[in-house]
PDB file of N, CA and C in Angstrom:
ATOM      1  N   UNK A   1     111.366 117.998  18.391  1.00  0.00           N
ATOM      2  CA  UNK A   1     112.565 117.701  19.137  1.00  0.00           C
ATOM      3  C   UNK A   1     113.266 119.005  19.458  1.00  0.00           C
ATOM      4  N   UNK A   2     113.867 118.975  20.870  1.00  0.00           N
ATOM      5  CA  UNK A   2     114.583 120.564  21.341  1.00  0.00           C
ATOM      6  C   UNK A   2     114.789 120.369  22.511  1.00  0.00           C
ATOM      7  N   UNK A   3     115.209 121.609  22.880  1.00  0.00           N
ATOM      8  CA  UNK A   3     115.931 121.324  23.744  1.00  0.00           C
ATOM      9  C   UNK A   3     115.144 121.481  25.273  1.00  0.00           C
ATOM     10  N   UNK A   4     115.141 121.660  26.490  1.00  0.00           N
ATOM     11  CA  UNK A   4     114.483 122.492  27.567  1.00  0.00           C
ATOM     12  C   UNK A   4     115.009 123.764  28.135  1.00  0.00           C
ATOM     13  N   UNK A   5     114.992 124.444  27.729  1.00  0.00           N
ATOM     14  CA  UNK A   5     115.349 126.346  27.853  1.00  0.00           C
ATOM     15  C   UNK A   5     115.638 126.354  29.237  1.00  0.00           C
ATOM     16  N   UNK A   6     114.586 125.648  30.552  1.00  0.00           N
ATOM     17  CA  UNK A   6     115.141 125.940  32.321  1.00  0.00           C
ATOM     18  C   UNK A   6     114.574 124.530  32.579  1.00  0.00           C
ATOM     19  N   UNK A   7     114.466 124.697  33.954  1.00  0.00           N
ATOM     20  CA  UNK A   7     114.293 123.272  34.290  1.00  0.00           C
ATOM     21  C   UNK A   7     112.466 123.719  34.595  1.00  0.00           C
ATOM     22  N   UNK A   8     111.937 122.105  34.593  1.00  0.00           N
ATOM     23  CA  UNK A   8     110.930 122.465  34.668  1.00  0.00           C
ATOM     24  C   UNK A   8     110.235 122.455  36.034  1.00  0.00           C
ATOM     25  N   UNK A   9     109.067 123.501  35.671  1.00  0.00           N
ATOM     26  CA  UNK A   9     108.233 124.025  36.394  1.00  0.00           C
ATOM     27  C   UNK A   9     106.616 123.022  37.062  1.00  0.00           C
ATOM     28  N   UNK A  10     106.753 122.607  38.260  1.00  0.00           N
ATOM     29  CA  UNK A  10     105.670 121.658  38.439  1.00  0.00           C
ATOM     30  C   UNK A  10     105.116 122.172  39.777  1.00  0.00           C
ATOM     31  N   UNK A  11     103.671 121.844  40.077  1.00  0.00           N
ATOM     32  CA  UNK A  11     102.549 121.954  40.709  1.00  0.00           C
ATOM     33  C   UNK A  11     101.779 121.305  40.098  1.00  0.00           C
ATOM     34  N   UNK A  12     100.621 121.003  41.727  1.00  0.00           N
ATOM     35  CA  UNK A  12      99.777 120.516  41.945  1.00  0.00           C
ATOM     36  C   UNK A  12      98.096 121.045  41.914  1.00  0.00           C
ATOM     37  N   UNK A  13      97.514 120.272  41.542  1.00  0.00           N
ATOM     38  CA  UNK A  13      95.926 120.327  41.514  1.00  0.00           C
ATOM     39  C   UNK A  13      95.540 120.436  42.692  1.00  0.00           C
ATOM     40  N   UNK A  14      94.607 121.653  43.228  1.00  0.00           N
ATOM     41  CA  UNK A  14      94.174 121.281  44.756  1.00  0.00           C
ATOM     42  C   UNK A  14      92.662 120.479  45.169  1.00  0.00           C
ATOM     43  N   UNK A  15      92.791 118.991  44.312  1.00  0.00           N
ATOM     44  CA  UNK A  15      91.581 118.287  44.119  1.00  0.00           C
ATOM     45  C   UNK A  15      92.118 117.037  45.461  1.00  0.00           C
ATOM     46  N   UNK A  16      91.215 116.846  45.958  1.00  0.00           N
ATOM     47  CA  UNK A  16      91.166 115.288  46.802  1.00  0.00           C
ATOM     48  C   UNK A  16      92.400 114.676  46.139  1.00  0.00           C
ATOM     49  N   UNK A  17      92.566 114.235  45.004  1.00  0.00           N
ATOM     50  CA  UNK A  17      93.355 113.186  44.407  1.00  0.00           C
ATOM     51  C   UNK A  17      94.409 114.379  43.829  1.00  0.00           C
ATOM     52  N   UNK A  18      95.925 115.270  44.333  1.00  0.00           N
ATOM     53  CA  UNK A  18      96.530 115.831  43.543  1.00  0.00           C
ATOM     54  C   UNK A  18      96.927 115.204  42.169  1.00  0.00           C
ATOM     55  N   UNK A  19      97.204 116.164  41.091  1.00  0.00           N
ATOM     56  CA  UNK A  19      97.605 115.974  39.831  1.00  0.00           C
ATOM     57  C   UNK A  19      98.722 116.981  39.648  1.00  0.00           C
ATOM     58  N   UNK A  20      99.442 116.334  39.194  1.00  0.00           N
ATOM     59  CA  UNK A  20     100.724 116.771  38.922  1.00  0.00           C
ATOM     60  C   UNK A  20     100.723 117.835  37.343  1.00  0.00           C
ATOM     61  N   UNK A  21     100.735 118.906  37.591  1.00  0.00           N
ATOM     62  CA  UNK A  21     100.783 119.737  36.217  1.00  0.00           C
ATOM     63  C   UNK A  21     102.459 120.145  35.954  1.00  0.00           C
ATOM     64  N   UNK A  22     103.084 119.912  35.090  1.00  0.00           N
ATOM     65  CA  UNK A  22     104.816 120.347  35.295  1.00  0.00           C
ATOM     66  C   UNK A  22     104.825 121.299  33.438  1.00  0.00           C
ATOM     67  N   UNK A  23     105.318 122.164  33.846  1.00  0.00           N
ATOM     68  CA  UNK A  23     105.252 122.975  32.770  1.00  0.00           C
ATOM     69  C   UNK A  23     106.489 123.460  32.260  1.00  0.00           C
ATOM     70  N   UNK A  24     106.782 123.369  31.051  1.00  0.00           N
ATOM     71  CA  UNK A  24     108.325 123.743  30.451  1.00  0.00           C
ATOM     72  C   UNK A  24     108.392 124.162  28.919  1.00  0.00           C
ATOM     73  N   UNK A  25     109.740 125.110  28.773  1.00  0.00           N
ATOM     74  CA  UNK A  25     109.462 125.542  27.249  1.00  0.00           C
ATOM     75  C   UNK A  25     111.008 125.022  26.426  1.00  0.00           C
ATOM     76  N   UNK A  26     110.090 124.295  25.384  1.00  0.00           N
ATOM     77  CA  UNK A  26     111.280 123.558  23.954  1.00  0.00           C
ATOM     78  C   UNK A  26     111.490 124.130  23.497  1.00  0.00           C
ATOM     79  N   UNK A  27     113.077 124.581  23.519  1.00  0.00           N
ATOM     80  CA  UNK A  27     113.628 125.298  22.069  1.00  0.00           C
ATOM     81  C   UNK A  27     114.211 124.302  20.957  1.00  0.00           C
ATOM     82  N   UNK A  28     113.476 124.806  20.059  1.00  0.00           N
ATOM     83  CA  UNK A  28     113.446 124.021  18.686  1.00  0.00           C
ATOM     84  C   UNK A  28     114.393 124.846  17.974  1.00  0.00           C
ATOM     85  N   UNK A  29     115.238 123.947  16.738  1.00  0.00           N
ATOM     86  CA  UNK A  29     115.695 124.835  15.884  1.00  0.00           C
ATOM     87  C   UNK A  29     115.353 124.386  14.592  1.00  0.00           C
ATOM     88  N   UNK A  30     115.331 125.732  13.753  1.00  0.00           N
ATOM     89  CA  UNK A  30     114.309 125.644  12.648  1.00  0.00           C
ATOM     90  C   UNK A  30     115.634 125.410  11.679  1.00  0.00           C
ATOM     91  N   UNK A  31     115.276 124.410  10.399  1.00  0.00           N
ATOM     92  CA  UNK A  31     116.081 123.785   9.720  1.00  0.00           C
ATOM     93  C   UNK A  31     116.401 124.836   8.353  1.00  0.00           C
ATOM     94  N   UNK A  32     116.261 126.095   8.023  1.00  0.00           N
ATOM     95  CA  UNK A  32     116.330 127.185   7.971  1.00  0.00           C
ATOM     96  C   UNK A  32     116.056 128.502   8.250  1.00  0.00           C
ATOM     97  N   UNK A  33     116.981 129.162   7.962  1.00  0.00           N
ATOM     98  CA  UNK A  33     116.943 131.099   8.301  1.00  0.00           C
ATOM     99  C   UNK A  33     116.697 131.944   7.443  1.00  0.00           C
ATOM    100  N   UNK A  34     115.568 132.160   6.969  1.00  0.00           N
ATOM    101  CA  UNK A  34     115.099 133.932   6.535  1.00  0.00           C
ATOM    102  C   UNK A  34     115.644 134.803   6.802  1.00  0.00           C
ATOM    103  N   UNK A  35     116.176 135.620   6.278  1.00  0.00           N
ATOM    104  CA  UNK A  35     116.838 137.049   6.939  1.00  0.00           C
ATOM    105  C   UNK A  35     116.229 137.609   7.415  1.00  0.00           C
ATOM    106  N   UNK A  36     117.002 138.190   9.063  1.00  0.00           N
ATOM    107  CA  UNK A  36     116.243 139.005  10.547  1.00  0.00           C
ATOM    108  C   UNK A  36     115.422 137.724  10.971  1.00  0.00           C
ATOM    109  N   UNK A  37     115.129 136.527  10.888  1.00  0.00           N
ATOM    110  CA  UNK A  37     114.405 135.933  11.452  1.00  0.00           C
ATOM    111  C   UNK A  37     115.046 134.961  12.556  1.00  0.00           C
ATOM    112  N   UNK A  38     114.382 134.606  13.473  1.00  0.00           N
ATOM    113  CA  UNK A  38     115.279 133.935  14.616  1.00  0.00           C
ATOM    114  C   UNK A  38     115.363 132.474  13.993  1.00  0.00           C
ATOM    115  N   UNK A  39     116.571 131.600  14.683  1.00  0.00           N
ATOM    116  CA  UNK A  39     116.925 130.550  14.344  1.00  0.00           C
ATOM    117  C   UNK A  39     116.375 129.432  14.885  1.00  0.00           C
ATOM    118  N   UNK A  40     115.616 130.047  16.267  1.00  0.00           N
ATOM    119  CA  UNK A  40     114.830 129.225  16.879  1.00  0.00           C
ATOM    120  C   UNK A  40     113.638 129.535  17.755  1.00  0.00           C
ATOM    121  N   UNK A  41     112.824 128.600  17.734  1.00  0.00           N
ATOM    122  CA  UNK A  41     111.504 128.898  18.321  1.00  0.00           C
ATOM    123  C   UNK A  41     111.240 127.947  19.307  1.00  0.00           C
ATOM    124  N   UNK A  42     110.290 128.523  20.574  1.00  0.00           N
ATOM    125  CA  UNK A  42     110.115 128.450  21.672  1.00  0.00           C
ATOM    126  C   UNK A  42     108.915 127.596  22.051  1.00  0.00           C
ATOM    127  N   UNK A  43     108.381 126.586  22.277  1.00  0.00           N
ATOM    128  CA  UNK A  43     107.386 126.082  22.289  1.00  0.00           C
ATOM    129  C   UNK A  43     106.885 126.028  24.310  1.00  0.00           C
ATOM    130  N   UNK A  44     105.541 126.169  24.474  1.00  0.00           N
ATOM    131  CA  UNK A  44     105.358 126.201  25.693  1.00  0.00           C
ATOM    132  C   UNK A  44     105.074 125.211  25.776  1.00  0.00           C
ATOM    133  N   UNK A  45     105.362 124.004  26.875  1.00  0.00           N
ATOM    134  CA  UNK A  45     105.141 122.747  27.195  1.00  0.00           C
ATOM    135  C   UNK A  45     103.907 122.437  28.158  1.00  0.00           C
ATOM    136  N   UNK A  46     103.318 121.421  28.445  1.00  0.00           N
ATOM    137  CA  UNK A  46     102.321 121.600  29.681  1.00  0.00           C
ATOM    138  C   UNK A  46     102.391 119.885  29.707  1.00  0.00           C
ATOM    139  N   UNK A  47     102.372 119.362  30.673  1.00  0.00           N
ATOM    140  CA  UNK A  47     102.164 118.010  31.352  1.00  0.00           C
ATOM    141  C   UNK A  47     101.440 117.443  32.572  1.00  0.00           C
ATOM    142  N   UNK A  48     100.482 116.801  32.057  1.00  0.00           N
ATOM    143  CA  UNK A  48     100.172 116.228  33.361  1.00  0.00           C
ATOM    144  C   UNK A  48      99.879 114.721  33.786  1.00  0.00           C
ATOM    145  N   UNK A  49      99.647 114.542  35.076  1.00  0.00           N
ATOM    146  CA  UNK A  49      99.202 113.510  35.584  1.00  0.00           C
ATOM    147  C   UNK A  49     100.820 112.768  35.678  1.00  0.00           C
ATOM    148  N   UNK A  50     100.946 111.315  34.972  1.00  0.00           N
ATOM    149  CA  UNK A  50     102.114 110.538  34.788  1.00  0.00           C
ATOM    150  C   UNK A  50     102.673 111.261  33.723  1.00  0.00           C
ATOM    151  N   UNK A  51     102.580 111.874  33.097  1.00  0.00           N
ATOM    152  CA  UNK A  51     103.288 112.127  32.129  1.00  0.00           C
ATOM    153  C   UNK A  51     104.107 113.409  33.115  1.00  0.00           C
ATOM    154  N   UNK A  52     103.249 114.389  33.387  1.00  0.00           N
ATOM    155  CA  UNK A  52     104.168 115.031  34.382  1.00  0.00           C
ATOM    156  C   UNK A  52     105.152 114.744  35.534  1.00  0.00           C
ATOM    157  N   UNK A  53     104.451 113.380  35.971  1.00  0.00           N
ATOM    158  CA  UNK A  53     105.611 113.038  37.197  1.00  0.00           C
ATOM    159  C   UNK A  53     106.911 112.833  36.504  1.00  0.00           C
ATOM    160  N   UNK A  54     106.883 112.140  35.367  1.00  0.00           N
ATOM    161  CA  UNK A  54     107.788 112.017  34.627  1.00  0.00           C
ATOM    162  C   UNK A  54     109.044 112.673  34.445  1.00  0.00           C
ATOM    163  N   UNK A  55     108.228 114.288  33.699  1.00  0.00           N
ATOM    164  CA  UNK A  55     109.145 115.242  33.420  1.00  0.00           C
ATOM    165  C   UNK A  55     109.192 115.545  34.503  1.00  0.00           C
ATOM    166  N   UNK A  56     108.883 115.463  35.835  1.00  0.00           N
ATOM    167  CA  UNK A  56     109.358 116.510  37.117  1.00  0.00           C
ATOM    168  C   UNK A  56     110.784 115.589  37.428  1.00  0.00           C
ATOM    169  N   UNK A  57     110.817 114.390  37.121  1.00  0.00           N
ATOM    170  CA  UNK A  57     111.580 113.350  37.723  1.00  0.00           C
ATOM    171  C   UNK A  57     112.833 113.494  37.080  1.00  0.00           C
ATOM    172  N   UNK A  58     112.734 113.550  35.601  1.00  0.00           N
ATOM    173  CA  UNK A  58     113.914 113.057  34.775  1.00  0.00           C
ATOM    174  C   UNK A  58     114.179 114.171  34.046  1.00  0.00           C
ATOM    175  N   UNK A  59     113.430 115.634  33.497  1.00  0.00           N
ATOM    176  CA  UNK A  59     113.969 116.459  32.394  1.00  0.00           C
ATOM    177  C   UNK A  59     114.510 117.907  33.558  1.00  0.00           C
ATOM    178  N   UNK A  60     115.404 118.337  32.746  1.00  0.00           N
ATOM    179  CA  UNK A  60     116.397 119.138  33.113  1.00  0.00           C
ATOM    180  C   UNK A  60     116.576 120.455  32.259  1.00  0.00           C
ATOM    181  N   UNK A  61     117.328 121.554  32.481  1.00  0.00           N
ATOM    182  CA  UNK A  61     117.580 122.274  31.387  1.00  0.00           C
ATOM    183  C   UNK A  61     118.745 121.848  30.691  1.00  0.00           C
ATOM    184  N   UNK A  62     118.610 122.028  29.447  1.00  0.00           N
ATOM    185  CA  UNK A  62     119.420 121.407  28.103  1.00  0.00           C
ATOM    186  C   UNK A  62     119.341 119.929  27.728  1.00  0.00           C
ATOM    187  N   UNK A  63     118.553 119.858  28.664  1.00  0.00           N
ATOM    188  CA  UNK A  63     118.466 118.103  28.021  1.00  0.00           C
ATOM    189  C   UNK A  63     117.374 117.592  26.518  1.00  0.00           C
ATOM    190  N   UNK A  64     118.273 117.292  25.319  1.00  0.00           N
ATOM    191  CA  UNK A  64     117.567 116.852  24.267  1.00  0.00           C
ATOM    192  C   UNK A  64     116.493 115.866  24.261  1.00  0.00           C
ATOM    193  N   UNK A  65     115.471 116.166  24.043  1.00  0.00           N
ATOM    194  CA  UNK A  65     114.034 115.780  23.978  1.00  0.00           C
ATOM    195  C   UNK A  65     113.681 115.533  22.830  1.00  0.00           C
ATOM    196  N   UNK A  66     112.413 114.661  22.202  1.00  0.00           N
ATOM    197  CA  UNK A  66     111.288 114.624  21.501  1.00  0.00           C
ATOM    198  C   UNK A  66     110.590 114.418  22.784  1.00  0.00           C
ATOM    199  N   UNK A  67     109.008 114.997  22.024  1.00  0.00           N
ATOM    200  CA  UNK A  67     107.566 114.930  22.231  1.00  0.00           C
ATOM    201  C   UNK A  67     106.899 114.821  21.553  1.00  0.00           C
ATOM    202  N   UNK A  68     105.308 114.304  22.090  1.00  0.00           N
ATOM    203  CA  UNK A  68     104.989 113.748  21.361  1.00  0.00           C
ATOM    204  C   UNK A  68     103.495 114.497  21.800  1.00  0.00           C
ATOM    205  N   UNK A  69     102.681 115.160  21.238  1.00  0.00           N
ATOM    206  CA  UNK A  69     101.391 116.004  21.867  1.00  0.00           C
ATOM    207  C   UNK A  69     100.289 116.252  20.966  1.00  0.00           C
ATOM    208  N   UNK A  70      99.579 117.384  21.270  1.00  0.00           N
ATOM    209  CA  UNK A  70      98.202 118.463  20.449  1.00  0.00           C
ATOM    210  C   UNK A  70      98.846 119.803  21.103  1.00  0.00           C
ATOM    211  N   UNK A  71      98.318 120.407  20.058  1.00  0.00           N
ATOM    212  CA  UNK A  71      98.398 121.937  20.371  1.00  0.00           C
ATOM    213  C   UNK A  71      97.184 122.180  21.095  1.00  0.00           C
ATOM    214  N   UNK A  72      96.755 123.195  21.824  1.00  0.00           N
ATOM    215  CA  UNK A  72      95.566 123.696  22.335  1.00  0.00           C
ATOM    216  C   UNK A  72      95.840 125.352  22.870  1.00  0.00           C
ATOM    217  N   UNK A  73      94.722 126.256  22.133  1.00  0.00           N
ATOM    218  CA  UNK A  73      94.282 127.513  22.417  1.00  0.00           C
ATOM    219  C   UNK A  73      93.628 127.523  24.043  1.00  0.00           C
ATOM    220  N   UNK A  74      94.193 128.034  24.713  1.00  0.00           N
ATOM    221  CA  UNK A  74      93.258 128.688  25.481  1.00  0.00           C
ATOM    222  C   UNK A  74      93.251 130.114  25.620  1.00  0.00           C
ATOM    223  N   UNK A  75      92.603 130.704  26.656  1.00  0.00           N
ATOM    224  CA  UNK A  75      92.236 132.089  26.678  1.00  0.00           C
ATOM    225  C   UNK A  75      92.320 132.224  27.964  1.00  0.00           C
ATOM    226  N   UNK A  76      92.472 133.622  28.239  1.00  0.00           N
ATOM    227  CA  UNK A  76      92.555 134.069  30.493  1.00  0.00           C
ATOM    228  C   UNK A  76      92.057 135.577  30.307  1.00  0.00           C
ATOM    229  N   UNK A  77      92.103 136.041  31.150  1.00  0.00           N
ATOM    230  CA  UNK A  77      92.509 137.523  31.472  1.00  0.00           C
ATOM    231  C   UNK A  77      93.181 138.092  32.790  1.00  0.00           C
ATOM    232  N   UNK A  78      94.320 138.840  32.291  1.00  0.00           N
ATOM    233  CA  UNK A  78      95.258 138.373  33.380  1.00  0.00           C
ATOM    234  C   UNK A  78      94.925 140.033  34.323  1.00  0.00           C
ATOM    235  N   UNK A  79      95.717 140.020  34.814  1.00  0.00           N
ATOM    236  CA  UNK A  79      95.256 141.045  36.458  1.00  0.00           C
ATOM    237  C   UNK A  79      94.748 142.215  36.247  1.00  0.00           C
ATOM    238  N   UNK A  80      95.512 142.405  34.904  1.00  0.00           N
ATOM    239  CA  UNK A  80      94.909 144.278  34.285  1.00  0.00           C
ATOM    240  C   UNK A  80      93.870 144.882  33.439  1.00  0.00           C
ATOM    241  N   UNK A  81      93.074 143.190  33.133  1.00  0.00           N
ATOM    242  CA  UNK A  81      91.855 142.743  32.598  1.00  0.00           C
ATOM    243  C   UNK A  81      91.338 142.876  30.907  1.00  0.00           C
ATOM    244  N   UNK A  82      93.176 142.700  30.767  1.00  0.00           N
ATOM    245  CA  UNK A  82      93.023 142.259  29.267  1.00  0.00           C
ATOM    246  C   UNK A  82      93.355 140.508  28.652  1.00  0.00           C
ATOM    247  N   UNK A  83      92.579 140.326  27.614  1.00  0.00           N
ATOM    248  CA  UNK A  83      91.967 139.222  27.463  1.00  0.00           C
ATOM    249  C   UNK A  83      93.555 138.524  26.802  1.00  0.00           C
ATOM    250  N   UNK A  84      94.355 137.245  26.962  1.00  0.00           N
ATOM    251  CA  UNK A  84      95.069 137.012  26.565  1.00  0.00           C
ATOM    252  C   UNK A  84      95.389 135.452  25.951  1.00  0.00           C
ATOM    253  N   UNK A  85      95.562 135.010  24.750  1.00  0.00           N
ATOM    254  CA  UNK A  85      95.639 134.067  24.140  1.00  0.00           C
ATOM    255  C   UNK A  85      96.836 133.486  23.943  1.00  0.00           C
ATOM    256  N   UNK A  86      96.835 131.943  24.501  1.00  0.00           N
ATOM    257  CA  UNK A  86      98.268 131.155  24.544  1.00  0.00           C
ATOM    258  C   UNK A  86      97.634 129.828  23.974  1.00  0.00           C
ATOM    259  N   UNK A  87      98.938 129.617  22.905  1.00  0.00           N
ATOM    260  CA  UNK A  87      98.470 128.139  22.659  1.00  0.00           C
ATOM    261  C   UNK A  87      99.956 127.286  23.336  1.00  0.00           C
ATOM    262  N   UNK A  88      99.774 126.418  23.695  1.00  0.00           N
ATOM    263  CA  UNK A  88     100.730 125.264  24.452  1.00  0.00           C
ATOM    264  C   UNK A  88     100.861 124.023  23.578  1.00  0.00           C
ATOM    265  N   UNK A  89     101.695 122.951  24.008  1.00  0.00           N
ATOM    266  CA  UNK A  89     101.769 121.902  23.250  1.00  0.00           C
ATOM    267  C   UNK A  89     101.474 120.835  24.747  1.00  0.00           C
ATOM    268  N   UNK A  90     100.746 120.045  24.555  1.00  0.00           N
ATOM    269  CA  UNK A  90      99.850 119.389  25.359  1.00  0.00           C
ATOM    270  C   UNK A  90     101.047 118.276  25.355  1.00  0.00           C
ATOM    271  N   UNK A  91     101.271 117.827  26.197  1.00  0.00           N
ATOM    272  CA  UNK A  91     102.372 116.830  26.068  1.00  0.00           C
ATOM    273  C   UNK A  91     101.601 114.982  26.611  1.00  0.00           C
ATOM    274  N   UNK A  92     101.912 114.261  25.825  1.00  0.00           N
ATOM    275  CA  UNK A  92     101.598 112.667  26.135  1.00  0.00           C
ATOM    276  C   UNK A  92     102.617 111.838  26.020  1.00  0.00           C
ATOM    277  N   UNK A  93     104.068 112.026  25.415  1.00  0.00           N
ATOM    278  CA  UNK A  93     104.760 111.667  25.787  1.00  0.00           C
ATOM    279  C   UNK A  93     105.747 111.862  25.848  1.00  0.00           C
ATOM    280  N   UNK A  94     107.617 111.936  26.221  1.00  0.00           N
ATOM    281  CA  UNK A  94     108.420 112.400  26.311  1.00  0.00           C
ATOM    282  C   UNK A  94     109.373 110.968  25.605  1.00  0.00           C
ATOM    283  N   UNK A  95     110.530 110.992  24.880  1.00  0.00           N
ATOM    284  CA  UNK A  95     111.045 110.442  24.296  1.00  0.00           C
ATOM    285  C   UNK A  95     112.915 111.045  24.392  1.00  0.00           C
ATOM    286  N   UNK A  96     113.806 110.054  25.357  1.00  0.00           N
ATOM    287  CA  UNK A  96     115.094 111.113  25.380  1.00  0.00           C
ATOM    288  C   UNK A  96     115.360 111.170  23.759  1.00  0.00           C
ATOM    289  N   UNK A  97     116.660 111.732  23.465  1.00  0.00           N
ATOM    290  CA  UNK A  97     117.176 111.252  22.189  1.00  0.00           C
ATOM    291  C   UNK A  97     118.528 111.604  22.589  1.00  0.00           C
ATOM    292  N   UNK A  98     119.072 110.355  21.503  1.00  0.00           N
ATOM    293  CA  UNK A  98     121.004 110.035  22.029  1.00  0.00           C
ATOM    294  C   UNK A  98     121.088 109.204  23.161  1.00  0.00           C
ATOM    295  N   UNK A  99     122.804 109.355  23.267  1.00  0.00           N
ATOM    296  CA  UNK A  99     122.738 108.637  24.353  1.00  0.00           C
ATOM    297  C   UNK A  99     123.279 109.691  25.589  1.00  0.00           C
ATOM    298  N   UNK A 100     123.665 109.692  26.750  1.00  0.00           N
ATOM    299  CA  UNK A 100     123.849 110.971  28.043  1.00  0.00           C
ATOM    300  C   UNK A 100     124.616 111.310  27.686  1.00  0.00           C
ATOM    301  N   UNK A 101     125.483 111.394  26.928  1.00  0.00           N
ATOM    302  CA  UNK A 101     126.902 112.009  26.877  1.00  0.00           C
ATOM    303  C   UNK A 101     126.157 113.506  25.796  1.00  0.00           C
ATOM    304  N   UNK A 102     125.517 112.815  25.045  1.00  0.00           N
ATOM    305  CA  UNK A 102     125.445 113.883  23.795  1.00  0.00           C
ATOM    306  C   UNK A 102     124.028 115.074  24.265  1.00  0.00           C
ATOM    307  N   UNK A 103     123.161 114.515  25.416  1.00  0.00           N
ATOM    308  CA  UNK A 103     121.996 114.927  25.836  1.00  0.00           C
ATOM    309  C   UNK A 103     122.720 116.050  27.424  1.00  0.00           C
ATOM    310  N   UNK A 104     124.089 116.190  27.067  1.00  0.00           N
ATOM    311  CA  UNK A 104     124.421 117.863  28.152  1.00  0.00           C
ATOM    312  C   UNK A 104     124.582 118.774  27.002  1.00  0.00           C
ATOM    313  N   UNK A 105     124.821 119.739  28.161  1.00  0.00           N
ATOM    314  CA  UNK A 105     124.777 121.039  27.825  1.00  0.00           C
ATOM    315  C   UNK A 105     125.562 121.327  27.089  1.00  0.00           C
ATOM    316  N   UNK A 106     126.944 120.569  27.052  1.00  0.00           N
ATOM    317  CA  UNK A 106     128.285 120.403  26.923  1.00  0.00           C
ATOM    318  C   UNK A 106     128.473 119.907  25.147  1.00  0.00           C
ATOM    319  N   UNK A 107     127.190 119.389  24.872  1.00  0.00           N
ATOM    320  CA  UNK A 107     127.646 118.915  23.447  1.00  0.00           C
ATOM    321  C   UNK A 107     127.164 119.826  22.567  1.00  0.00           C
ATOM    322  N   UNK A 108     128.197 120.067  21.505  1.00  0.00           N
ATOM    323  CA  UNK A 108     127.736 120.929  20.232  1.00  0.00           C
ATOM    324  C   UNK A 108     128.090 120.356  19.582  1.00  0.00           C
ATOM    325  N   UNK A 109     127.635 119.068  19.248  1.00  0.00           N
ATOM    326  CA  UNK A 109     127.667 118.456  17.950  1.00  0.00           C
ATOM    327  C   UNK A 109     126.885 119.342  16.933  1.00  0.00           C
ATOM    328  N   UNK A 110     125.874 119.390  17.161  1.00  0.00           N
ATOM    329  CA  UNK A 110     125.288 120.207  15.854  1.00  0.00           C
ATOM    330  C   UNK A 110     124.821 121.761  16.246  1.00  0.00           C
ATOM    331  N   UNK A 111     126.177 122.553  16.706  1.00  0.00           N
ATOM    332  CA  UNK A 111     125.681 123.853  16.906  1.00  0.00           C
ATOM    333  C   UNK A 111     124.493 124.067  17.620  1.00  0.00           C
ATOM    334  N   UNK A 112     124.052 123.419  18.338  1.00  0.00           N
ATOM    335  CA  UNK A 112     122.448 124.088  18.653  1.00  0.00           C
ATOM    336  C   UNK A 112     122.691 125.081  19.812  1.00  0.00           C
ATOM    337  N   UNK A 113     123.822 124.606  20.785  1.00  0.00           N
ATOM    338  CA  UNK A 113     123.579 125.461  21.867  1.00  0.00           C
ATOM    339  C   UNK A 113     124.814 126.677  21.488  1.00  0.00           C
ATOM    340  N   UNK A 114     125.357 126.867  20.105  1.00  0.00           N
ATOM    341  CA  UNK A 114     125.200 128.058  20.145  1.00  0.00           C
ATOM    342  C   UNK A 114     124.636 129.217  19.635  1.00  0.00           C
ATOM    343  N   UNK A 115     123.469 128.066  19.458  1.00  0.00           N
ATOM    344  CA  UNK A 115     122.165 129.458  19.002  1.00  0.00           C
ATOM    345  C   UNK A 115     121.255 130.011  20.418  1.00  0.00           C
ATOM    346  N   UNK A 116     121.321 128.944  20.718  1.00  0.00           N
ATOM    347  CA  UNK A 116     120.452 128.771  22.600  1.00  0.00           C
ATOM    348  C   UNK A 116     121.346 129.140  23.403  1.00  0.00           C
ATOM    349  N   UNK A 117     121.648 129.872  24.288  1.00  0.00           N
ATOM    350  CA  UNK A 117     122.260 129.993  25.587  1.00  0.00           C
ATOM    351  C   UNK A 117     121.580 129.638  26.715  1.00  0.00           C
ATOM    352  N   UNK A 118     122.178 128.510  27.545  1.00  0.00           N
ATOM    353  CA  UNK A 118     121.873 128.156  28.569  1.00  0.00           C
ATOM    354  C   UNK A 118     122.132 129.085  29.914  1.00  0.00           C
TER     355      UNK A 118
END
C-alpha cells in the first residue's frame, strides 16, 4: 500500500490488437527508521492490458493505493551499452483504500505526505 509519486505513465503495444502498458512508481512507507536510512521506498509499477486501462482511467498522483502483484527481474542495455537490471512489481490488481476525502493529497492523517512531497 502507497502512495503514486506522479501520475501515471501509459502506452501502447504496436501489435494488430493494442495493449495498454501504464507504468507508475508507489511510495511506500516503511513502518520503521534505521538511522541515515530513508523513510520510504519507491516501488516501480508496470500494468497491463485491463488492468492498465484501469490505472490510466482512475489513478492519479497521491492517490492511496493497495496492489496486488509478482516481482519480476528483467535485464536491457541501455544506449551506452551497459547492461542494466530492474526489478518492477507486476501489477494484477489495484485496490483504492479509504474513502475520497482521505485518498488527496490534502490528508495527513498519518504523516505520510510529509515524508513524500508531492
Amino acid at each position: 500500500m502507497g502512495r503514486l509519486v506522479k501520475d501515471v505513465d501509459v502506452r501502447y503495444t504496436q501489435s494488430s490488437e493494442p495493449l495498454t502498458v501504464a507504468r507508475y512508481t508507489l511510495a511506500v512507507k516503511r513502518n520503521f527508521k534505521a538511522s541515515n536510512q530513508p523513510e520510504v521506498d519507491f516501488f516501480n509499477c508496470v500494468a497491463f492490458g485491463k488492468t492498465g486501462d484501469f490505472a490510466e482511467k482512475y489513478l492519479q498522483k497521491g492517490l492511496l493505493i493497495c496492489v496486488i502483484g509478482r516481482l519480476q527481474n528483467r535485464s536491457y542495455t541501455d544506449n551506452e551499452g551497459n547492461k542494466k537490471n530492474v526489478t518492477e512489481v507486476i501489477i494484477e490488481e489495484h485496490h483504492f483504500t479509504g474513502d475520497k476525502k482521505n485518498n488527496t493529497t490534502e490528508s495527513s492523517t498519518n504523516n505520510f505526505d510529509d515524508v513524500v512531497s508531492w
